[in-house]
Protein backbone atom coordinates (compact mmCIF):
# COMPACT_ATOMS: atom_id res chain seq x y z
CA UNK A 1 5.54 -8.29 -15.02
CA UNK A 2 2.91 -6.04 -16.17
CA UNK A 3 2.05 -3.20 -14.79
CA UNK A 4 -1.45 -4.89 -13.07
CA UNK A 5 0.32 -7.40 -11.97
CA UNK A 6 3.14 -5.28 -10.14
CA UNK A 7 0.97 -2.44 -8.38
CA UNK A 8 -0.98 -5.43 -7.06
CA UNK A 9 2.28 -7.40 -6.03
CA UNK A 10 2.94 -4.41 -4.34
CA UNK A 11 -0.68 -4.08 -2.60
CA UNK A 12 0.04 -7.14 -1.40
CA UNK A 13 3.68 -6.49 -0.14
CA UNK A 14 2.15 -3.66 1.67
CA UNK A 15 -0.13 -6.19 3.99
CA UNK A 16 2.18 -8.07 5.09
CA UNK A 17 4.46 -5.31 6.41
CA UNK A 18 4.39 -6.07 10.58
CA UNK A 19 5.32 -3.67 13.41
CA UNK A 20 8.97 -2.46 13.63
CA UNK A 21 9.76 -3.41 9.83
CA UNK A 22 10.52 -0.60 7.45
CA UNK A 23 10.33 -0.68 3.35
CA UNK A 24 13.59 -0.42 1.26
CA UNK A 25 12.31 1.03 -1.34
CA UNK A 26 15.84 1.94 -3.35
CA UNK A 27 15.11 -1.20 -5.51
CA UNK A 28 12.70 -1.74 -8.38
CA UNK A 29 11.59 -4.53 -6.13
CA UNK A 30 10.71 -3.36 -2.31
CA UNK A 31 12.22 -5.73 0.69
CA UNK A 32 11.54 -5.12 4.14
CA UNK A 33 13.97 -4.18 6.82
CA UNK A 34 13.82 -4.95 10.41
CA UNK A 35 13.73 -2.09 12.54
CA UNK A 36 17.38 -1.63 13.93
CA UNK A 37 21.35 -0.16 13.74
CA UNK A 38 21.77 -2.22 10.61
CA UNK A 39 18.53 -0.76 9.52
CA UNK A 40 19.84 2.69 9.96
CA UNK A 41 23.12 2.61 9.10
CA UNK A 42 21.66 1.31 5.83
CA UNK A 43 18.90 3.56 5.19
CA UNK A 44 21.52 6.41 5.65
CA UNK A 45 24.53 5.36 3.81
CA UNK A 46 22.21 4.33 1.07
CA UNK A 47 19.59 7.59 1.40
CA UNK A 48 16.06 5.76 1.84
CA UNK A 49 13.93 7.63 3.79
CA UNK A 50 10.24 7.99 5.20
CA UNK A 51 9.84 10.33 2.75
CA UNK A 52 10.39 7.22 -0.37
CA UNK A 53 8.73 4.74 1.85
CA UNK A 54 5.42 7.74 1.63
CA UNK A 55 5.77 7.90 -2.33
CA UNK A 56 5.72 4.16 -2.45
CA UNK A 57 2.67 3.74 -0.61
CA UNK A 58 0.80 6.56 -1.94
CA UNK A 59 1.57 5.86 -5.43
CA UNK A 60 0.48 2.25 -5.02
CA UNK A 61 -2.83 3.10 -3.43
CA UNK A 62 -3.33 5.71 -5.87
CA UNK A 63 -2.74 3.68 -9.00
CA UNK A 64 -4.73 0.46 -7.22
CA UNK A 65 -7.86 3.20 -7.29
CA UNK A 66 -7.33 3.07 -10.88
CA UNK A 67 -7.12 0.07 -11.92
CA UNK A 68 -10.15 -0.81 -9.47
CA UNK A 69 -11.93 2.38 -11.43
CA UNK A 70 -10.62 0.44 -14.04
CA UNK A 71 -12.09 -2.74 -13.75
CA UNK A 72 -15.13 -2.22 -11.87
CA UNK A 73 -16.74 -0.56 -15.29
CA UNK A 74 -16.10 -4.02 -17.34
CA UNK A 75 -18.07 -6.58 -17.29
CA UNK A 76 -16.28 -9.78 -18.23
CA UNK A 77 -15.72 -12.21 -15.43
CA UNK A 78 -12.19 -11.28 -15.60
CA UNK A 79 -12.86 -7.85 -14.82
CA UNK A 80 -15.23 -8.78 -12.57
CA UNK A 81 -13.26 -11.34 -10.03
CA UNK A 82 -10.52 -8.41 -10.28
CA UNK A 83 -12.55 -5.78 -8.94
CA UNK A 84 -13.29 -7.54 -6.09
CA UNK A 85 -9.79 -9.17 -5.12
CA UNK A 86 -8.60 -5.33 -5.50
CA UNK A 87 -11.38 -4.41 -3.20
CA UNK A 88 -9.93 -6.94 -0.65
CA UNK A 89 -6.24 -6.10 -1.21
CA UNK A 90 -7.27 -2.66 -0.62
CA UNK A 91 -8.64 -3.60 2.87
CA UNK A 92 -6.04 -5.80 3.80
CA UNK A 93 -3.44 -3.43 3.04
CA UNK A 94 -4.75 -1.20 6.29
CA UNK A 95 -3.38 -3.57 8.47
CA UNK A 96 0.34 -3.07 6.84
CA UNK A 97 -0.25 0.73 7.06
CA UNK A 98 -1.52 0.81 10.44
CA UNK A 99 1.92 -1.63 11.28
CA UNK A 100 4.06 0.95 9.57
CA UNK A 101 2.78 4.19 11.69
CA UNK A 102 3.26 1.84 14.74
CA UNK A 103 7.00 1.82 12.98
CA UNK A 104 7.31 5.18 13.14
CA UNK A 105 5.33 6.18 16.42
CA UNK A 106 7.99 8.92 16.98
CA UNK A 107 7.28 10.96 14.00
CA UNK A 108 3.82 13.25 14.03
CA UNK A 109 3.42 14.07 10.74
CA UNK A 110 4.47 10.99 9.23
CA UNK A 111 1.80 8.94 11.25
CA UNK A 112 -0.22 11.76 10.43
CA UNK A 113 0.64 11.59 6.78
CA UNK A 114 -0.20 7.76 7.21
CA UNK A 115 -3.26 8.57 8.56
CA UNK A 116 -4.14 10.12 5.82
CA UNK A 117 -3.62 7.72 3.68
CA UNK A 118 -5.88 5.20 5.70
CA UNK A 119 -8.57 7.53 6.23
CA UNK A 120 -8.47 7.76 1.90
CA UNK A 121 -8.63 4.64 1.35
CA UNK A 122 -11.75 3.51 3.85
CA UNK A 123 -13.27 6.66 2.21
CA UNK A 124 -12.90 5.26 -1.56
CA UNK A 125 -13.69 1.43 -0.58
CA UNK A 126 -17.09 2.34 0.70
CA UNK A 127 -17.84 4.12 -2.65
CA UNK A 128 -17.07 1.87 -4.40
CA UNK A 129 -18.22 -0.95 -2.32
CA UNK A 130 -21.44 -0.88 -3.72
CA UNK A 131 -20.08 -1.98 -6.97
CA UNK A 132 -17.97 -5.28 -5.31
CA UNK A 133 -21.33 -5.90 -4.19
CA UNK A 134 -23.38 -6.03 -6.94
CA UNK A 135 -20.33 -8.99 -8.10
């Protein structure tokens, strides 16, 4: 799969994450865990940690702001249609973070960290919102 077509797999993944479910992220391809002793047991024999599951989402966000910097300047249909369904992505994905600091509750800085994130990413969609509009 090309690279595209991955970080928006994974934009997607991201959105569909739902309260108490965590992201194994030790694989080239991320799964989601439920939230319990299994859960653990797993994530600490096999070392994934909050700290993985925050590279994963920040590097995904961060490289979908590229490729929506990306596309937004062409102007084939193509790129077009693209810039908008990242656009969307982008916003749906808020839901999955929001579900995944909900996860975590009992960590500050990591809903903190998460917060972050969101707070970036409704920042950059309203710049370049402008530019899904004129689509």
């Amino acid at each position: 799969m090309d690279d595209t077509s991955e970080i928006i797999s994974r934009l997607k993944f991201i959105s569909k994450i739902q309260k108490g479910e965590k992201i194994n992220t030790r694989s080239t391809n991320p799964t989601i865990q439920q939230e319990g002793l299994v859960t653990t047991i797993s994530r600490t024999v096999f070392v994934d940690s909050r700290e993985n599951t925050l590279s994963f989402l920040s590097s995904t966000i961060k490289r979908c702001f590229e490729l929506l910097s990306l596309y937004s300047r062409g102007d084939t249909l193509f790129d077009r249609t693209l810039t908008v369904n990242l656009h969307e992505d982008l916003h749906s994905c808020l839901a999955g973070l929001e579900n995944i600091k909900n996860t975590y509750d009992s960590d500050v800085m990591f809903c903190c960290k998460i917060d972050t994130l969101i707070q970036d990413i409704e920042a950059r969609l309203s710049e370049f919102g402008e530019i899904v509009l004129k689509n």
